[in-house]
Protein backbone atom coordinates (compact mmCIF):
# COMPACT_ATOMS: atom_id res chain seq x y z
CA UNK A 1 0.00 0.00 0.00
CA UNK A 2 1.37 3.69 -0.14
CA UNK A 3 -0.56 6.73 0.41
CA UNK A 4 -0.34 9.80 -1.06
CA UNK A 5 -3.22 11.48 0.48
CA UNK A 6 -6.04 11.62 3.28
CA UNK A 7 -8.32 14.58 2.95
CA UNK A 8 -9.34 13.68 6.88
CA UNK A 9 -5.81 13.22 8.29
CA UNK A 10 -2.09 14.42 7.00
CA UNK A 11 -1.10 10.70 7.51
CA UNK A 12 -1.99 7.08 5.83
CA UNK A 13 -4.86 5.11 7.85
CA UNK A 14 -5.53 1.77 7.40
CA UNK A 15 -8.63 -0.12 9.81
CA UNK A 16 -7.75 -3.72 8.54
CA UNK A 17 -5.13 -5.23 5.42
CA UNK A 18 -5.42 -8.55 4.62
CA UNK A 19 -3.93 -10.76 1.68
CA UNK A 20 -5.14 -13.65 0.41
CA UNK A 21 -3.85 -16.46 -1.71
CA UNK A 22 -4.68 -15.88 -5.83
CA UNK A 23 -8.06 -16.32 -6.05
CA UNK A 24 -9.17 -17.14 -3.00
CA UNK A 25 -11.49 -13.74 -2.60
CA UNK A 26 -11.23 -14.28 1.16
CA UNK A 27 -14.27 -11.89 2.11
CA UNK A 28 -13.25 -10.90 5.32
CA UNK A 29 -10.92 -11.98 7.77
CA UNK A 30 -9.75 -15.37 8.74
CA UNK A 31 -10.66 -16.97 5.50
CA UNK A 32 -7.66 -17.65 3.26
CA UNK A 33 -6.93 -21.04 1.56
CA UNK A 34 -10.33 -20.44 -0.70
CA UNK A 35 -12.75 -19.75 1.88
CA UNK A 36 -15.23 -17.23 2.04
CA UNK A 37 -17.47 -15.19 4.25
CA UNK A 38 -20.66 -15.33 2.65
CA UNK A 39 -22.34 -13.13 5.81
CA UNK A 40 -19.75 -10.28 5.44
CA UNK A 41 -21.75 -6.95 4.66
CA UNK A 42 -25.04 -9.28 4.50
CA UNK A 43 -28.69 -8.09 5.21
CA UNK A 44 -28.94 -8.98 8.58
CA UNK A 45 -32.26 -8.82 10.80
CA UNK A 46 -33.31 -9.91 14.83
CA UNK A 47 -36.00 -10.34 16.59
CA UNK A 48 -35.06 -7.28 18.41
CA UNK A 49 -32.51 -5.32 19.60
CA UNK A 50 -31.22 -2.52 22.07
CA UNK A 51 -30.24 1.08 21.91
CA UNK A 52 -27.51 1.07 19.11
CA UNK A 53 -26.64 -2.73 18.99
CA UNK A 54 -28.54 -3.24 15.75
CA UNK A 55 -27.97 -6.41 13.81
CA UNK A 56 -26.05 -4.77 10.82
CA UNK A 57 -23.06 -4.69 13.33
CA UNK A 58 -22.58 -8.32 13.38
CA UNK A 59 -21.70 -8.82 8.94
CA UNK A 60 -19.59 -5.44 9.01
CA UNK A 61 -16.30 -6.85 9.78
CA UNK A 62 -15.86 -4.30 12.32
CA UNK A 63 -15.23 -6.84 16.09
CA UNK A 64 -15.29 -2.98 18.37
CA UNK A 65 -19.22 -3.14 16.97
CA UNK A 66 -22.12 -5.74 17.63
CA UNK A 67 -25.82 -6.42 17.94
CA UNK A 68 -27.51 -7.00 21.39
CA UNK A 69 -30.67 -8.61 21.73
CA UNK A 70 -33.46 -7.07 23.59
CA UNK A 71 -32.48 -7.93 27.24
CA UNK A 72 -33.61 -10.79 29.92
CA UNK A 73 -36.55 -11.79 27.02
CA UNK A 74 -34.78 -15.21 25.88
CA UNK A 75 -35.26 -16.80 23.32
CA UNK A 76 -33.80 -14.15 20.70
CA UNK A 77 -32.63 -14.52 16.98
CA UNK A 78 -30.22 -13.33 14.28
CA UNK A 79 -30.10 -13.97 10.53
CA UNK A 80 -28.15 -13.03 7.63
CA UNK A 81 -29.67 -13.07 4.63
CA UNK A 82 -26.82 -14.65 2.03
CA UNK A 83 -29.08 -12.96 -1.06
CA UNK A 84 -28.93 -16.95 -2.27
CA UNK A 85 -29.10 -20.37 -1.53
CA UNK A 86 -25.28 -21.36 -0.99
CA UNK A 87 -23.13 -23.94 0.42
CA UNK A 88 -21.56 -23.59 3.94
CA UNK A 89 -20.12 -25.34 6.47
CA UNK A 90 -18.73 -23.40 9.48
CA UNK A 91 -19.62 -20.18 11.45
CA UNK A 92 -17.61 -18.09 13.02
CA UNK A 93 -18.99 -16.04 15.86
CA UNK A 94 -17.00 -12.95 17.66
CA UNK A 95 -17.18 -10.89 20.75
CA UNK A 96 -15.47 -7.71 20.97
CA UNK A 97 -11.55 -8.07 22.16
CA UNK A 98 -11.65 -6.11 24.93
CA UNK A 99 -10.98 -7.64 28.65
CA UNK A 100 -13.74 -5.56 29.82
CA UNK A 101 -16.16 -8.00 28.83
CA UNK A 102 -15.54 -11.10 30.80
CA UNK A 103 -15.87 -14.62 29.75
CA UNK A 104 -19.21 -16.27 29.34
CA UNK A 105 -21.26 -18.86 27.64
CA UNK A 106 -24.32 -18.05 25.16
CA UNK A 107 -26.56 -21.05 24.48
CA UNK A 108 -27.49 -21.11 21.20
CA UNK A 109 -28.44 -22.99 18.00
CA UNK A 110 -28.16 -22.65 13.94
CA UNK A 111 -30.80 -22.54 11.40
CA UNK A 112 -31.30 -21.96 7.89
CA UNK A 113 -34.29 -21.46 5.18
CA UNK A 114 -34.16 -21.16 1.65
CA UNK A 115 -37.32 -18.73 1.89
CA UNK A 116 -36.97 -17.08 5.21
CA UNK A 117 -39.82 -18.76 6.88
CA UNK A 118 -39.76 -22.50 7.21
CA UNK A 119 -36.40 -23.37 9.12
CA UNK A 120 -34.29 -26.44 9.27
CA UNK A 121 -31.80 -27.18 12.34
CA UNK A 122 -28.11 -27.11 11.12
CA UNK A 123 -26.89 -27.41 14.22
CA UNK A 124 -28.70 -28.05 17.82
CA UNK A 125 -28.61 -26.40 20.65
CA UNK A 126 -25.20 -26.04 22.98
CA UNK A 127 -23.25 -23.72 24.94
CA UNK A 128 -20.36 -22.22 23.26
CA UNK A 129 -17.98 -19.69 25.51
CA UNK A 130 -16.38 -16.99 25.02
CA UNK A 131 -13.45 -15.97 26.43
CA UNK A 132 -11.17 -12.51 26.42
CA UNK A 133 -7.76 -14.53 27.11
CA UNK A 134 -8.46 -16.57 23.52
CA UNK A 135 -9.85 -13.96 21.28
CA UNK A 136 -13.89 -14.04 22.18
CA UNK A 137 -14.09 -16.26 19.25
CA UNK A 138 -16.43 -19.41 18.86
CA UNK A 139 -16.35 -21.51 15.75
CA UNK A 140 -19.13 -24.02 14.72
CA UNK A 141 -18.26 -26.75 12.58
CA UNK A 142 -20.74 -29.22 10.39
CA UNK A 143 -21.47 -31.08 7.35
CA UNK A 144 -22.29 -28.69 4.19
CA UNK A 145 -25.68 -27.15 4.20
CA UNK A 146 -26.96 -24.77 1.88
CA UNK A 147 -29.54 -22.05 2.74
CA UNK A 148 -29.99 -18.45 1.81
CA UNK A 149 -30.45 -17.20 5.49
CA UNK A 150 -28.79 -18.23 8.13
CA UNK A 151 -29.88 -17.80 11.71
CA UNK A 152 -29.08 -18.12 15.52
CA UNK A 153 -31.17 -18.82 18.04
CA UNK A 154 -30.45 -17.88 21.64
CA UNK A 155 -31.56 -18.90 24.67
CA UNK A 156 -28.87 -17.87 27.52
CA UNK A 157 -26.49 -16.27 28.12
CA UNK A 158 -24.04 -16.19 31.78
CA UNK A 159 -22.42 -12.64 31.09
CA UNK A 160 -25.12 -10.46 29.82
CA UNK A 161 -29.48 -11.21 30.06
CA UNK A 162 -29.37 -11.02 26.05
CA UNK A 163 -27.64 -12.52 23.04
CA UNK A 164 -24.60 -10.63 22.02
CA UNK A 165 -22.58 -11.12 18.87
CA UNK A 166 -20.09 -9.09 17.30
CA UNK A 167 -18.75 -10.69 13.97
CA UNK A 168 -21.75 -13.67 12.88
CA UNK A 169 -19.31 -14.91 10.11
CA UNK A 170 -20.64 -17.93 7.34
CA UNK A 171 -17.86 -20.04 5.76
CA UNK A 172 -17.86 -21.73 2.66
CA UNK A 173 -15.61 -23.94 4.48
């Protein structure tokens, strides 16, 4: 990269540079070796959400931003909409960074629909934690499905009375 201007600082500024392996159009980070995020800047929607947590947070590859469900009213969902039926097979879910938010495990399970209304379990219910000292990353592994939207279902969580995610990622594999 080289800069040679920034009309809203007198230096180069750079959020996030990745590169990926000739044509693996990585999508986001973590990918590589052909993989993509199909969720990355996704329609996203919830059954609800609070203050400024909206779901759009989790697909904008941003982990300082994320949705929060509305709290202590369990169960509570969030979907991507992939814009197409397409073939996945792991899901990546992030928490901010920060040590501020301490560890804790959201109970949860995966979905998906090819027309947004009649869902199919990918993946049952389980607890999946979270921790500060290793990222505040889950991944969920399974056989191939392929839906257009994805969605998580939430029914507790230890750290905060709502789901939280940061980064809902869908991987191609």
């Amino acid at each position: 990269m080289s800069f040679t201007a920034n009309t809203g600082w007198r230096a180069g500024q750079v959020s996030e540079f990745e590169i990926f392996p000739g044509g693996a159009g990585g999508g986001g980070g973590g990918g590589g070796g052909g993989s993509t995020n199909l969720a990355l800047n996704q329609l996203t929607s919830a059954s609800g959400y609070t203050q400024t947590y909206v779901p759009g947070n989790a697909t904008d590859s941003n982990t300082s931003t994320y949705w929060e469900s509305t709290n202590s009213a369990f169960p509570q969902w969030l979907q991507v909409d992939l814009g197409a039926a397409k073939s996945f097979s792991r899901i990546v879910l992030d928490l901010p960074p920060s040590s501020s938010w301490s560890t804790r495990t959201q109970t949860l399970s995966v979905q998906g629909s090819t027309d947004g209304s009649s869902f199919s379990t990918i993946v049952g219910s389980a607890g999946y934690t979270f921790n500060p000292s290793t990222g505040n990353t889950v991944t969920i592994t399974f056989p191939s499905a392929s839906y257009r939207y994805v969605r998580l279902n939430f029914t507790a969580n230890t750290g905060w009375p709502a789901g939280q995610v940061s980064e809902f990622q869908v991987w191609t594999s």
